[in-house]
C-alpha atoms as a PDB file:
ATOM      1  CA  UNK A   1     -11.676  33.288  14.246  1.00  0.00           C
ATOM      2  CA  UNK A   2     -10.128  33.239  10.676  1.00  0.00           C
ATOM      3  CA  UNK A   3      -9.587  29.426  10.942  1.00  0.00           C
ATOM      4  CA  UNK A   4     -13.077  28.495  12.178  1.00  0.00           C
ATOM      5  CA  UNK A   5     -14.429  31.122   9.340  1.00  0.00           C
ATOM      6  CA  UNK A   6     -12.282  29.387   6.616  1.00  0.00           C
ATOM      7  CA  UNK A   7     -13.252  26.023   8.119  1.00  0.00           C
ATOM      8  CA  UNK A   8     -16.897  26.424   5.888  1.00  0.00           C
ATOM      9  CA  UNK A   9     -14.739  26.073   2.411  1.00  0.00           C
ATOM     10  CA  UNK A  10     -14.310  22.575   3.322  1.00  0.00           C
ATOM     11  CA  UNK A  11     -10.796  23.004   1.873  1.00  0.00           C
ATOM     12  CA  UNK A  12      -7.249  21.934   2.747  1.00  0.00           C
ATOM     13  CA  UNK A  13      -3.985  23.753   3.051  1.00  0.00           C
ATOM     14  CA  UNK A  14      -6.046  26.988   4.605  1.00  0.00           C
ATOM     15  CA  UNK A  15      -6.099  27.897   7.676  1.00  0.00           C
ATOM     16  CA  UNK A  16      -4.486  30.976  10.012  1.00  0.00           C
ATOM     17  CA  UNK A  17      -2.519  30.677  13.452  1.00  0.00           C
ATOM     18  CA  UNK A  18      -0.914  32.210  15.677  1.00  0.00           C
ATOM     19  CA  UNK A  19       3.061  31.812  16.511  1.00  0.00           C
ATOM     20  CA  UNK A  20       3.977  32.351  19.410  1.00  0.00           C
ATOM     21  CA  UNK A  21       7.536  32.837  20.890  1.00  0.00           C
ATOM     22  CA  UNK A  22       8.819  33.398  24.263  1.00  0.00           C
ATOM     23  CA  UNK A  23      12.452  32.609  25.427  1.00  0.00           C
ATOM     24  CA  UNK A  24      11.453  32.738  28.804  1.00  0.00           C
ATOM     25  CA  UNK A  25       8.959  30.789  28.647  1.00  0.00           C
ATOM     26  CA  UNK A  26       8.940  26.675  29.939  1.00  0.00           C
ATOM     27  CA  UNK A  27      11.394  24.343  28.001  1.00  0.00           C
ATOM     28  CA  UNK A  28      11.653  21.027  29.382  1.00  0.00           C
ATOM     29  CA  UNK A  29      14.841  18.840  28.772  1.00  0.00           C
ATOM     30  CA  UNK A  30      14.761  15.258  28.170  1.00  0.00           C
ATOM     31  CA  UNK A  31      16.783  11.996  28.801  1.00  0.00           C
ATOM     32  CA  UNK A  32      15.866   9.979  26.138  1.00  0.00           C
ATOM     33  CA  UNK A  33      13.709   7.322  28.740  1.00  0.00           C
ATOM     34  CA  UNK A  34      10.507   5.876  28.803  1.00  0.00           C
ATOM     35  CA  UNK A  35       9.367   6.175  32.671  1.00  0.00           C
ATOM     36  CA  UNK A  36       7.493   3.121  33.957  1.00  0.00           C
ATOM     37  CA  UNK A  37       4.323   4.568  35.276  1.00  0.00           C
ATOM     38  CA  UNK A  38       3.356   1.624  37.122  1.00  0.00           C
ATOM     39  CA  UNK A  39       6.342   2.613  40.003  1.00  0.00           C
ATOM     40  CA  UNK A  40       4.873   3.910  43.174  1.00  0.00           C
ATOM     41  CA  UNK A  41       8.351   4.764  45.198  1.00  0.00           C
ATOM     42  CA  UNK A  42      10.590   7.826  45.507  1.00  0.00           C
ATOM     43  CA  UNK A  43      12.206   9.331  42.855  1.00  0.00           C
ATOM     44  CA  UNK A  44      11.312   7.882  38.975  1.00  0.00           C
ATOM     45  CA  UNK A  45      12.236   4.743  37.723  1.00  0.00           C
ATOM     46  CA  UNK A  46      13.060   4.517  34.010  1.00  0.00           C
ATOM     47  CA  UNK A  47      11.165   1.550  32.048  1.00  0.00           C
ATOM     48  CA  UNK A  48      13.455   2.116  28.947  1.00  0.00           C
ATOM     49  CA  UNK A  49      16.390   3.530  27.352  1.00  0.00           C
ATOM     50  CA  UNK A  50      16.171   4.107  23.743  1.00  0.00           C
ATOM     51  CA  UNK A  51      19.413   4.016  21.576  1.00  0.00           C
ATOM     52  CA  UNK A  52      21.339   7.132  21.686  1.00  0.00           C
ATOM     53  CA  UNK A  53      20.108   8.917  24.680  1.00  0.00           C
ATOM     54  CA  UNK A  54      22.427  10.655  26.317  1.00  0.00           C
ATOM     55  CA  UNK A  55      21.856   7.527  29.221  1.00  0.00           C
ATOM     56  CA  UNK A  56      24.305   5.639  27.505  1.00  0.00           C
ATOM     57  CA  UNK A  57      27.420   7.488  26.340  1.00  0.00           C
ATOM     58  CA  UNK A  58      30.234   7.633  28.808  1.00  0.00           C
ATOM     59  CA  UNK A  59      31.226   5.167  31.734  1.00  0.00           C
ATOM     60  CA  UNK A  60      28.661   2.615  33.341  1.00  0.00           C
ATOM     61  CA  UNK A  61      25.368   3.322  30.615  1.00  0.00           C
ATOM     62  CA  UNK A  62      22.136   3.089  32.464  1.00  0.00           C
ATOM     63  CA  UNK A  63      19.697   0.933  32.080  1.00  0.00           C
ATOM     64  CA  UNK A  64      15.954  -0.413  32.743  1.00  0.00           C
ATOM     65  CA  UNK A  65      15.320  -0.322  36.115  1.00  0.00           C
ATOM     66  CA  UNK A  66      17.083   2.217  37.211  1.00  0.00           C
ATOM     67  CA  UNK A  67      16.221   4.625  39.910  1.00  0.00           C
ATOM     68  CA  UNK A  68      16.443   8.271  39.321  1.00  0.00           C
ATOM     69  CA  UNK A  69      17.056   9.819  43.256  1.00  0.00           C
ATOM     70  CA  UNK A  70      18.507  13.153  42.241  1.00  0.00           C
ATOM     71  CA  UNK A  71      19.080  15.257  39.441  1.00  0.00           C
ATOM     72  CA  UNK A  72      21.462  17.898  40.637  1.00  0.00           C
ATOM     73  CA  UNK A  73      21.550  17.241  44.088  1.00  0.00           C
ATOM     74  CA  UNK A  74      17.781  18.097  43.490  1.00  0.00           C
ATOM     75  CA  UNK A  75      16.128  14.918  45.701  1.00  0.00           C
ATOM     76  CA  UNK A  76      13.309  13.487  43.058  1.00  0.00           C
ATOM     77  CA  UNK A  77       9.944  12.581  44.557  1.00  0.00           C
ATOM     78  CA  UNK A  78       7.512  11.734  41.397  1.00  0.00           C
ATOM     79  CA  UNK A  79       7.666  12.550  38.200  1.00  0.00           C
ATOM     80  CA  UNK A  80       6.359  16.311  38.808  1.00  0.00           C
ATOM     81  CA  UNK A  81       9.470  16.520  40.426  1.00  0.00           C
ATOM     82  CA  UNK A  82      11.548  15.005  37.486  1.00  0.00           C
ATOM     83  CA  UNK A  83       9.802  17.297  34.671  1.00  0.00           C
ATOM     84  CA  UNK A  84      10.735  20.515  36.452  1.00  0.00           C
ATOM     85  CA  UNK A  85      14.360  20.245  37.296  1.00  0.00           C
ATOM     86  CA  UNK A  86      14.717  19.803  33.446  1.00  0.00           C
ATOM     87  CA  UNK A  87      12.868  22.879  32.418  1.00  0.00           C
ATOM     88  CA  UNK A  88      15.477  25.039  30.369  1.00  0.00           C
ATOM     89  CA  UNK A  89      18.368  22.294  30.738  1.00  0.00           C
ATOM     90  CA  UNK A  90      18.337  21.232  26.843  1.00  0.00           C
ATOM     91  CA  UNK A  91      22.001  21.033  26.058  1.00  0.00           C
ATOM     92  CA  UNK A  92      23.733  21.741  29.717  1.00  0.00           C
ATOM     93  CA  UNK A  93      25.060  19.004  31.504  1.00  0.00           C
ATOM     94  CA  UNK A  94      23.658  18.117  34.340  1.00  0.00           C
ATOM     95  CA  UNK A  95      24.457  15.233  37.491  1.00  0.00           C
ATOM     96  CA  UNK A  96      21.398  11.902  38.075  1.00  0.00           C
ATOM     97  CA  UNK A  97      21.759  10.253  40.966  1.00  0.00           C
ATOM     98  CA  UNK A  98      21.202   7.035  40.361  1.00  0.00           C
ATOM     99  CA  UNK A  99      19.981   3.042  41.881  1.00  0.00           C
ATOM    100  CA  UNK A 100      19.848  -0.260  40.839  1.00  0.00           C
ATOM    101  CA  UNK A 101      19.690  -2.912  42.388  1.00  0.00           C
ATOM    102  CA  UNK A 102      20.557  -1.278  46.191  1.00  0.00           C
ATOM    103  CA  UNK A 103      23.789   0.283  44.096  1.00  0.00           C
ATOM    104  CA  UNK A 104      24.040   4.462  44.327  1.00  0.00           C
ATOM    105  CA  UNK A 105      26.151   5.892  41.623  1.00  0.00           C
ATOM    106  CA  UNK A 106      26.187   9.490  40.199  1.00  0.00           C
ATOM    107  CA  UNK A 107      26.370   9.730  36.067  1.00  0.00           C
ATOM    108  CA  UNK A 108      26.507  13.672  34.349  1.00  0.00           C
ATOM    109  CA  UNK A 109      25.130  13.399  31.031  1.00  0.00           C
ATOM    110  CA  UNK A 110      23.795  16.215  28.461  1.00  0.00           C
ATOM    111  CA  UNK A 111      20.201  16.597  28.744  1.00  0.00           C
ATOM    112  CA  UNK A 112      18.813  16.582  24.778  1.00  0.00           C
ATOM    113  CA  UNK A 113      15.791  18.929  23.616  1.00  0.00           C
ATOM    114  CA  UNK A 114      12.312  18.071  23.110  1.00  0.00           C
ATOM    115  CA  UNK A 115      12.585  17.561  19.852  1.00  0.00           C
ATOM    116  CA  UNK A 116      15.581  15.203  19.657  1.00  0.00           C
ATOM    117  CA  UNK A 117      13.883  13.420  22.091  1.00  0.00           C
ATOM    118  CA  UNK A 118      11.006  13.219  19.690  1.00  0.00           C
ATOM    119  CA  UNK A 119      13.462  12.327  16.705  1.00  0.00           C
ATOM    120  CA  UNK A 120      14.663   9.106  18.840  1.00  0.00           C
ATOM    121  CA  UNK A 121      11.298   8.103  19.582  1.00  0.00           C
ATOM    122  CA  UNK A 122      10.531   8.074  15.378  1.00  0.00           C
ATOM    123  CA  UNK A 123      13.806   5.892  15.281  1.00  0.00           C
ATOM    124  CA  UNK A 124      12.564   3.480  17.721  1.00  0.00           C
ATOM    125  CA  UNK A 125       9.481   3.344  15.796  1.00  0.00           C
ATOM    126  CA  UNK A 126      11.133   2.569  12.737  1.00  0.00           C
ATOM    127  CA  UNK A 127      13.431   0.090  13.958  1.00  0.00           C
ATOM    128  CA  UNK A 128      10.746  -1.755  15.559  1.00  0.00           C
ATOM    129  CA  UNK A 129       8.627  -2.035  12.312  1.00  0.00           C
ATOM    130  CA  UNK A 130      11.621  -3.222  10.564  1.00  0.00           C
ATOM    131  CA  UNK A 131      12.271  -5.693  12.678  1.00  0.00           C
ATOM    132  CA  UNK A 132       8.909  -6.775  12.466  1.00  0.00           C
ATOM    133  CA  UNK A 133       8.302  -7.048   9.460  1.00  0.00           C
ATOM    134  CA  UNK A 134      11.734  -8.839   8.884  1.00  0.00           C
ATOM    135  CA  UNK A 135      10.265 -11.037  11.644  1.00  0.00           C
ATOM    136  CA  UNK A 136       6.941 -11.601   9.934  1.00  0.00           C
ATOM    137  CA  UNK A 137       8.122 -12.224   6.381  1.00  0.00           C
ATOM    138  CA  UNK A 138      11.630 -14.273   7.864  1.00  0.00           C
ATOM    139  CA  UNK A 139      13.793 -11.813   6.599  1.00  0.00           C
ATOM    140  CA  UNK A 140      12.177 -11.911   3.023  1.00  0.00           C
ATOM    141  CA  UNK A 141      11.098  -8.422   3.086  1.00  0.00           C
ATOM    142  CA  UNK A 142      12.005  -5.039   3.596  1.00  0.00           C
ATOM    143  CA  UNK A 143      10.878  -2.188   5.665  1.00  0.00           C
ATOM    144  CA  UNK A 144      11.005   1.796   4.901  1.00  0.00           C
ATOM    145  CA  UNK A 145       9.134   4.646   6.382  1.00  0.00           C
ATOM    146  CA  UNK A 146       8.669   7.672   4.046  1.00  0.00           C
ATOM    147  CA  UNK A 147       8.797  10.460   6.894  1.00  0.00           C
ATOM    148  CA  UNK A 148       8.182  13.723   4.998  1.00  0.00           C
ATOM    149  CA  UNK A 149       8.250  14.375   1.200  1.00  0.00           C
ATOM    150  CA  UNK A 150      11.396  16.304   1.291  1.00  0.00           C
ATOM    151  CA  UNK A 151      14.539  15.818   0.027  1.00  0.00           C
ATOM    152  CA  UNK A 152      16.073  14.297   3.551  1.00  0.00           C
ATOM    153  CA  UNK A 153      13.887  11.690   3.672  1.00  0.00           C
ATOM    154  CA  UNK A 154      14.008  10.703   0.303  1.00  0.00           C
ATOM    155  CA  UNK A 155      17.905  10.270   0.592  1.00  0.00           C
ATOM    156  CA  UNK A 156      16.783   8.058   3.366  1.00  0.00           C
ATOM    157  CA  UNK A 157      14.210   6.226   1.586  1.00  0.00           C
ATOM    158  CA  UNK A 158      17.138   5.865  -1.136  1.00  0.00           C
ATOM    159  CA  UNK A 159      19.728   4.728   1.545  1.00  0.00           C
ATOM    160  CA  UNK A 160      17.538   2.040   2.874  1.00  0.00           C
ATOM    161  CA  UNK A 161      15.889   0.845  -0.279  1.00  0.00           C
ATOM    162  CA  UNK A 162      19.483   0.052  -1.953  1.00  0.00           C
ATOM    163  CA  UNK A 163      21.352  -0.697   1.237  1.00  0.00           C
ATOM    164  CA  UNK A 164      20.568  -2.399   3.654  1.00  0.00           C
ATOM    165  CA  UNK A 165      17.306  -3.738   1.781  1.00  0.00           C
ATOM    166  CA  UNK A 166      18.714  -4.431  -1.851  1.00  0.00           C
ATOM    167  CA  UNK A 167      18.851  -8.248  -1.597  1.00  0.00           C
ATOM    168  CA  UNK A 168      15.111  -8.173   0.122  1.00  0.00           C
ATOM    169  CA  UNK A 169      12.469  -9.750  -1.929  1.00  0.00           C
ATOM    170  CA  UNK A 170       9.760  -7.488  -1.522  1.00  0.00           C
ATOM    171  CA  UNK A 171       9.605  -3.981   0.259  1.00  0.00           C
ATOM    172  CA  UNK A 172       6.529  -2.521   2.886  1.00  0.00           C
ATOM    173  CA  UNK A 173       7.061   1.315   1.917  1.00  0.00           C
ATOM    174  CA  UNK A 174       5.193   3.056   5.053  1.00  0.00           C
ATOM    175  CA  UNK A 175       3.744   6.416   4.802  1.00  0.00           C
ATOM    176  CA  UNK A 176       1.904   6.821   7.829  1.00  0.00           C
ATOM    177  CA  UNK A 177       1.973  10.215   9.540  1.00  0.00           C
ATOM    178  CA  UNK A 178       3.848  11.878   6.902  1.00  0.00           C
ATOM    179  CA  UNK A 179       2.283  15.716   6.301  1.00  0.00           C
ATOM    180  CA  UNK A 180       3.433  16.312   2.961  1.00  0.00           C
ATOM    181  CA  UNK A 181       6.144  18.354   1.146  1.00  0.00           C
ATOM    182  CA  UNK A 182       6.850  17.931  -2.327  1.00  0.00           C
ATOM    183  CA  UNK A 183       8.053  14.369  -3.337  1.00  0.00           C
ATOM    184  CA  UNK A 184       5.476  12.464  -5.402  1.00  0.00           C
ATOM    185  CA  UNK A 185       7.290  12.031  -8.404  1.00  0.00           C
ATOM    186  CA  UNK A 186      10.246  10.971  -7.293  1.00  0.00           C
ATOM    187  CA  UNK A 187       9.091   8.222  -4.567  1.00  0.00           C
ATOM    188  CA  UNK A 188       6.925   7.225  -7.707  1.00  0.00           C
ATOM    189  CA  UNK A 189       9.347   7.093 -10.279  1.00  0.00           C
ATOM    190  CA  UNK A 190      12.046   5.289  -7.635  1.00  0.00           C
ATOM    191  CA  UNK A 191       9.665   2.586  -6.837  1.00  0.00           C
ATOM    192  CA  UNK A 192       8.590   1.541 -10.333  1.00  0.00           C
ATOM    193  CA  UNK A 193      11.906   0.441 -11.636  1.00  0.00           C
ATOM    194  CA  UNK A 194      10.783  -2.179 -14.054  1.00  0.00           C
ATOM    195  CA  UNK A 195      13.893  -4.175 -15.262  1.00  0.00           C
ATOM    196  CA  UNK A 196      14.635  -4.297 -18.246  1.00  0.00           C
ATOM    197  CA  UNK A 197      17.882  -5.868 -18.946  1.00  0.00           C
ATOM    198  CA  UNK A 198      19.919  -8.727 -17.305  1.00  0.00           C
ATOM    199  CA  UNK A 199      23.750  -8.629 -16.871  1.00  0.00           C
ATOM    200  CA  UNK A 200      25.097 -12.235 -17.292  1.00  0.00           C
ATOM    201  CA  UNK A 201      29.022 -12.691 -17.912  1.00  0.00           C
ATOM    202  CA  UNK A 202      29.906 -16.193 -18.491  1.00  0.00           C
ATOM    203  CA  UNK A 203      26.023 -17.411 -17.830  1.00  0.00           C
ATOM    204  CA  UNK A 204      25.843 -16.165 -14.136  1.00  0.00           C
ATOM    205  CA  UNK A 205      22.965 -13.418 -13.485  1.00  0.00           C
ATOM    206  CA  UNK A 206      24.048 -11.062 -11.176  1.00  0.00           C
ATOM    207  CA  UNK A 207      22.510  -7.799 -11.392  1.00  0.00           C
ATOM    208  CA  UNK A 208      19.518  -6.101 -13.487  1.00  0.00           C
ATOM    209  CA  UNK A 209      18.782  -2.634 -14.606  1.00  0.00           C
ATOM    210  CA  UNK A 210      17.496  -0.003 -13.688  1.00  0.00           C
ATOM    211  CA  UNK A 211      20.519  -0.540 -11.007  1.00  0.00           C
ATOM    212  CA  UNK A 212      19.296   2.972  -9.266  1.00  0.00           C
ATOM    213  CA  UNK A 213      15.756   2.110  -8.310  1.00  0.00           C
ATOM    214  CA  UNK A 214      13.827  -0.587  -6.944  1.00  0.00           C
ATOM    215  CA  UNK A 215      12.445  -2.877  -9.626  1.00  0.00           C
ATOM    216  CA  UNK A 216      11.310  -5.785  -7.071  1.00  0.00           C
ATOM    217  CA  UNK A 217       7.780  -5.996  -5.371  1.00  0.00           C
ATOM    218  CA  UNK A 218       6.473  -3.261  -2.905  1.00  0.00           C
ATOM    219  CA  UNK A 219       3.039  -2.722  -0.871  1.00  0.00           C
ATOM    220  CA  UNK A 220       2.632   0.700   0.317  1.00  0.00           C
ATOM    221  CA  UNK A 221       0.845   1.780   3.835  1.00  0.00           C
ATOM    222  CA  UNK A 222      -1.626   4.601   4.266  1.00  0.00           C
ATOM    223  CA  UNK A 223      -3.654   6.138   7.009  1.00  0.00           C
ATOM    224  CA  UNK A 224      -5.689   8.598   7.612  1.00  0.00           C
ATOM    225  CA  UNK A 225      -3.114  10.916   8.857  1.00  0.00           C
ATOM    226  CA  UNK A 226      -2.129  11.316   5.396  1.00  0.00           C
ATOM    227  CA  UNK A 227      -1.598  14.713   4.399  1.00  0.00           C
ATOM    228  CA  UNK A 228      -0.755  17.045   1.293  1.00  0.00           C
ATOM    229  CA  UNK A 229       1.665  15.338  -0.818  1.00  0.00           C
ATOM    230  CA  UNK A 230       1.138  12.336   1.175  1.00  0.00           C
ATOM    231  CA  UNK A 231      -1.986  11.739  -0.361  1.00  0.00           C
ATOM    232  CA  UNK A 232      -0.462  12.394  -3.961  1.00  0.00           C
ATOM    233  CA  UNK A 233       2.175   9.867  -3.826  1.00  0.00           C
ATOM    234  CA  UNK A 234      -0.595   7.225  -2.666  1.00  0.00           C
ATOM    235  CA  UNK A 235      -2.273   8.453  -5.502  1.00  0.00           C
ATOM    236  CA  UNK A 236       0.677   7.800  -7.606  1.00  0.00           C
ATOM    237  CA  UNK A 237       1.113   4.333  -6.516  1.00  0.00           C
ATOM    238  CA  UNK A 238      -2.167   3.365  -7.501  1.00  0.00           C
ATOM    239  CA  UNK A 239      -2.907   5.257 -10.696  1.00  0.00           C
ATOM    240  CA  UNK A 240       0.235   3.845 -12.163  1.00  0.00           C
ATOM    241  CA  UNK A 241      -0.386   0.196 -10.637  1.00  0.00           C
ATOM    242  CA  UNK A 242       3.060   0.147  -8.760  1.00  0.00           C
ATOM    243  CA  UNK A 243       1.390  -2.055  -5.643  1.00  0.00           C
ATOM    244  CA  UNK A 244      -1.391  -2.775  -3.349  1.00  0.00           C
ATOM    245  CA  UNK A 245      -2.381  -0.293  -0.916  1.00  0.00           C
ATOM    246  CA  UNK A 246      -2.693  -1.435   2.995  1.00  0.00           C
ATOM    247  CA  UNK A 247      -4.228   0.934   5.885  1.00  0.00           C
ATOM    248  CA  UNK A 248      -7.514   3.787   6.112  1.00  0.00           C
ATOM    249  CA  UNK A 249      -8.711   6.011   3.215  1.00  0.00           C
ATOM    250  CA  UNK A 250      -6.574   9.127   3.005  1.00  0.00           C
ATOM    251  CA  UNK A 251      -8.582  12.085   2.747  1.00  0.00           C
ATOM    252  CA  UNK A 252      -8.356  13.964  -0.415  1.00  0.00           C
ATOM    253  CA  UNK A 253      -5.867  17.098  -0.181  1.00  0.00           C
ATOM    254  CA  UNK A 254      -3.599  16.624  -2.929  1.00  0.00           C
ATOM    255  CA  UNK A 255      -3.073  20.990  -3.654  1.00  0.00           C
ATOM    256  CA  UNK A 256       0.108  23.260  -3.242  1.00  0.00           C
ATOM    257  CA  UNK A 257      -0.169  26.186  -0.403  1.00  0.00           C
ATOM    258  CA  UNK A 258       1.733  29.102   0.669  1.00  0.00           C
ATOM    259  CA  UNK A 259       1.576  29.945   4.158  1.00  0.00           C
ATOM    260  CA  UNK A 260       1.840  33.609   4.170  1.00  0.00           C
ATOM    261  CA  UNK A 261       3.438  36.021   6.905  1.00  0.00           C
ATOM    262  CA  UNK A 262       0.894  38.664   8.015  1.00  0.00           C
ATOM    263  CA  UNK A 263       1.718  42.376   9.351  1.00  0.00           C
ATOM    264  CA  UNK A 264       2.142  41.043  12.618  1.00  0.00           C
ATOM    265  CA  UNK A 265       5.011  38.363  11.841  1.00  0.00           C
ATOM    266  CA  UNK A 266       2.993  36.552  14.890  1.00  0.00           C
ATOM    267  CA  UNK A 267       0.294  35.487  12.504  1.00  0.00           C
ATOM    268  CA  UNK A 268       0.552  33.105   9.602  1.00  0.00           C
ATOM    269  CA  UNK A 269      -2.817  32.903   6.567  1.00  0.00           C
ATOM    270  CA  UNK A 270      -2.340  29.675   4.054  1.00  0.00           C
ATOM    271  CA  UNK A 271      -3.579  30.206   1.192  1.00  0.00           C
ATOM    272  CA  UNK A 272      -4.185  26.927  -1.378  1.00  0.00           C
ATOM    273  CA  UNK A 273      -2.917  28.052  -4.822  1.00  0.00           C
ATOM    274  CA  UNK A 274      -2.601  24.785  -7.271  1.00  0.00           C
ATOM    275  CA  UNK A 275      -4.631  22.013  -7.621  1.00  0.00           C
ATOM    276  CA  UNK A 276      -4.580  19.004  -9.178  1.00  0.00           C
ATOM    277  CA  UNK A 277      -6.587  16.923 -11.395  1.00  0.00           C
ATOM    278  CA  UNK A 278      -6.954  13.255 -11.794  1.00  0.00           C
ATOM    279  CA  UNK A 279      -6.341  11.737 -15.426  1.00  0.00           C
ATOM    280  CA  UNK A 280     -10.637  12.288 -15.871  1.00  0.00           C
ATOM    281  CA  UNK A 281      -9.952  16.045 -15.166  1.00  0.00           C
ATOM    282  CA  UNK A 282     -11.738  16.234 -11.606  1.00  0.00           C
ATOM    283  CA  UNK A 283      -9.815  17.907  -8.795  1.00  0.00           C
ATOM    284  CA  UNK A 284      -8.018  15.376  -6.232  1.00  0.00           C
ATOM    285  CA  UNK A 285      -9.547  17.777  -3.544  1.00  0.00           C
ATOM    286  CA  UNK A 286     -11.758  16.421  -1.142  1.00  0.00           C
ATOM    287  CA  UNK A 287     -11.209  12.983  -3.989  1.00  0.00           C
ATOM    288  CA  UNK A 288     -11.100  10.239  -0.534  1.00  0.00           C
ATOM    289  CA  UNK A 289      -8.028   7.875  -2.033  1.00  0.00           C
ATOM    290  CA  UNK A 290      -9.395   4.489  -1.003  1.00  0.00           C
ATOM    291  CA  UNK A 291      -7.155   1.574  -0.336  1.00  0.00           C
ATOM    292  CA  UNK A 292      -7.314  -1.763  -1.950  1.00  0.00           C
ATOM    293  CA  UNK A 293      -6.931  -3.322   1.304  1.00  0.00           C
ATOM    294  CA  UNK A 294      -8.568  -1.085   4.387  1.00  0.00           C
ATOM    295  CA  UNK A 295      -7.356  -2.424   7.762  1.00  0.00           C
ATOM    296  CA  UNK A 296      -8.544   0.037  10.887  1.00  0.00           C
ATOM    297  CA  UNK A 297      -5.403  -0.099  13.983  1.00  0.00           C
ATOM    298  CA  UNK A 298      -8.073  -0.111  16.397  1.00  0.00           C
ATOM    299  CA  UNK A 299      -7.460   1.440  20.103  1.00  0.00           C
ATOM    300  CA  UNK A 300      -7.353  -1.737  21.789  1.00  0.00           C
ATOM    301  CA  UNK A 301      -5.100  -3.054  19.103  1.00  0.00           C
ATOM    302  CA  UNK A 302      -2.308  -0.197  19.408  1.00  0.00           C
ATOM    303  CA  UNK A 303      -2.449  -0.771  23.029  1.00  0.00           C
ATOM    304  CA  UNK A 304      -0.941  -3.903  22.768  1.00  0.00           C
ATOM    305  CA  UNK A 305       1.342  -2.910  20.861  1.00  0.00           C
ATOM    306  CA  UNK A 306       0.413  -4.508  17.703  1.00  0.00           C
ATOM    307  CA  UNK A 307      -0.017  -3.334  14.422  1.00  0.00           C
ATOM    308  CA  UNK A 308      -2.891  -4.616  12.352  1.00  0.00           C
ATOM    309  CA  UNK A 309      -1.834  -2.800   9.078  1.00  0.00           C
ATOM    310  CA  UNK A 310       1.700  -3.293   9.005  1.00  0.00           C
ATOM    311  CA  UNK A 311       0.843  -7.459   9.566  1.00  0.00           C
ATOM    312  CA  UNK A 312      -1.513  -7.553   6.731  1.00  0.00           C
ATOM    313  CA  UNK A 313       0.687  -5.849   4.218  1.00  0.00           C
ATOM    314  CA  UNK A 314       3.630  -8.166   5.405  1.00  0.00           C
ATOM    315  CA  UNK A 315       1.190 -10.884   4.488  1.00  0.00           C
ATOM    316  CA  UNK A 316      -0.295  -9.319   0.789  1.00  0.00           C
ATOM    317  CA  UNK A 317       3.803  -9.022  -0.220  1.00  0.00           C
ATOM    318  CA  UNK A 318       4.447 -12.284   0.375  1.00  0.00           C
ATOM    319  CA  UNK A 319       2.114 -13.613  -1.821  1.00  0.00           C
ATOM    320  CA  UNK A 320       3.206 -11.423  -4.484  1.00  0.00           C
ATOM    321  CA  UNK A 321       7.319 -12.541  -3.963  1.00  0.00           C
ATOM    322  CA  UNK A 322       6.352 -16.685  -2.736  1.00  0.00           C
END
């Protein structure tokens, strides 16, 4: 009731919920898979197994194709049957019975949580832009996704920037489905690195400063799932003329909140306390960022597996580094 009653301010960063916590309550396990849905036989047959799932540590890793029988001497008919002999096995070891190819083996492995299931399905995501977009641009460009604006994925942003991408040309930075934090600044700042000097002993170039920040050409994707902070870094990027802008217009919500703690620690109230103005003086609040470039990842698109945005701001960057 507070949330739909809020929901007239037309505001961000407000809201109330409700959290609720029960430890008896269902907690299904995962393998780290990707079932393949279009199997019609006994037991569940796994399409895919993404890196570091539990599937393949030890002896004999498992791969696509496979047959899942048992789990636990438990026999597995369809996948109903699969989700509930994992319910509250997150962390305990437990025995598949396993086929391929007319072979039946047994394999005890460590179920994983939801959410580290989750976190290897955001690594799978990332590695497959990456190799995109090294794909696309034939290895001329970079790839980084900006995950949250926190301080952990700004040490990864860092990490990848001036690793494994320092001898890249140009860099996509990616900040799709990031909800905000606090990072604007620094993701601004980082990415802005105009050189200014040229180290050259005995007439060979071989580095430039600043050393500590990327001072090569970047493009920067948006979407609409831009929240918070999220939209202030875009904002950033193109107020200061870093780079282009690739993706959907990020909705304006650029304001600091504190999500407040009621009586009953069940119930949460946000409550939007800063704001913040554009260089004219008008509140980036409900201020729609637009990109210079809108591309829309349509349904049909996504469903085959193809990303519309990422292509066009592989193609933008090269023109800007060719």
């Amino acid at each position: 009731m507070l949330s739909e009653m809020l929901g007239e301010l037309n505001a961000s960063h407000t809201g109330s919920g409700y959290r609720h916590r029960d430890s008896e309550g269902d907690n299904t396990a995962a393998l780290g898979i990707f079932l393949d849905w279009n199997y019609n036989g006994e037991g569940v047959r796994i399409q895919e197994v993404m890196d570091k799932s539990p599937l393949v540590k030890g002896d004999k890793q498992v791969e696509g194709g496979t047959i899942i029988t048992a789990i636990n001497g438990n026999s597995i008919i369809d996948e109903s049957d699969f989700y509930k002999n994992l319910n509250h096995m997150a962390g305990k070891t437990i025995l598949l019975t396993l086929e391929k190819d007319g072979n039946h083996y047994e394999k005890p492995v460590e179920a994983i949580s939801s959410g580290a299931d989750n976190n290897l399905r955001y690594e799978r995501w990332v590695k497959k832009n990456r190799e995109r977009v090294d794909k696309l641009s034939n290895g001329k460009l970079g790839y980084v996704h900006v995950r949250g604006m926190n301080s952990a994925s700004f040490r990864e942003v860092y990490s990848e920037t001036l690793g494994r991408h320092i001898d890249k040309e140009g860099l996509v930075i990616d900040t799709r489905f990031n909800g905000g934090g606090w990072l604007h600044d620094d993701l601004a700042t980082f990415f802005m690195g105009d050189p200014y000097v040229t180290y050259s002993p005995r007439g060979q170039d071989f580095g430039k400063e600043p050393i500590a920040k990327w001072n090569k050409p970047s493009i920067l994707l948006v979407s609409e799932s831009n929240y918070s902070d999220a939209h202030a870094f875009p904002y950033a990027y193109q107020t200061l003329k870093i780079g282009k802008i690739v993706g959907m217009p990020v909705p304006g919500t650029m304001t600091a909140v504190w999500w407040e703690t009621q009586i009953d620690p069940t119930i949460y109230f946000g409550i939007p306390q800063v704001g913040a103005k554009d260089r004219s003086g008008n509140y980036l609040e409900n201020q729609q960022l637009e990109p210079d470039i809108q591309v829309n990842n349509d349904y049909e698109s996504a469903l085959m597996d193809q990303d519309k945005q990422l292509q066009r701001a592989v193609k933008e960057l090269l023109t800007d580094v060719e």
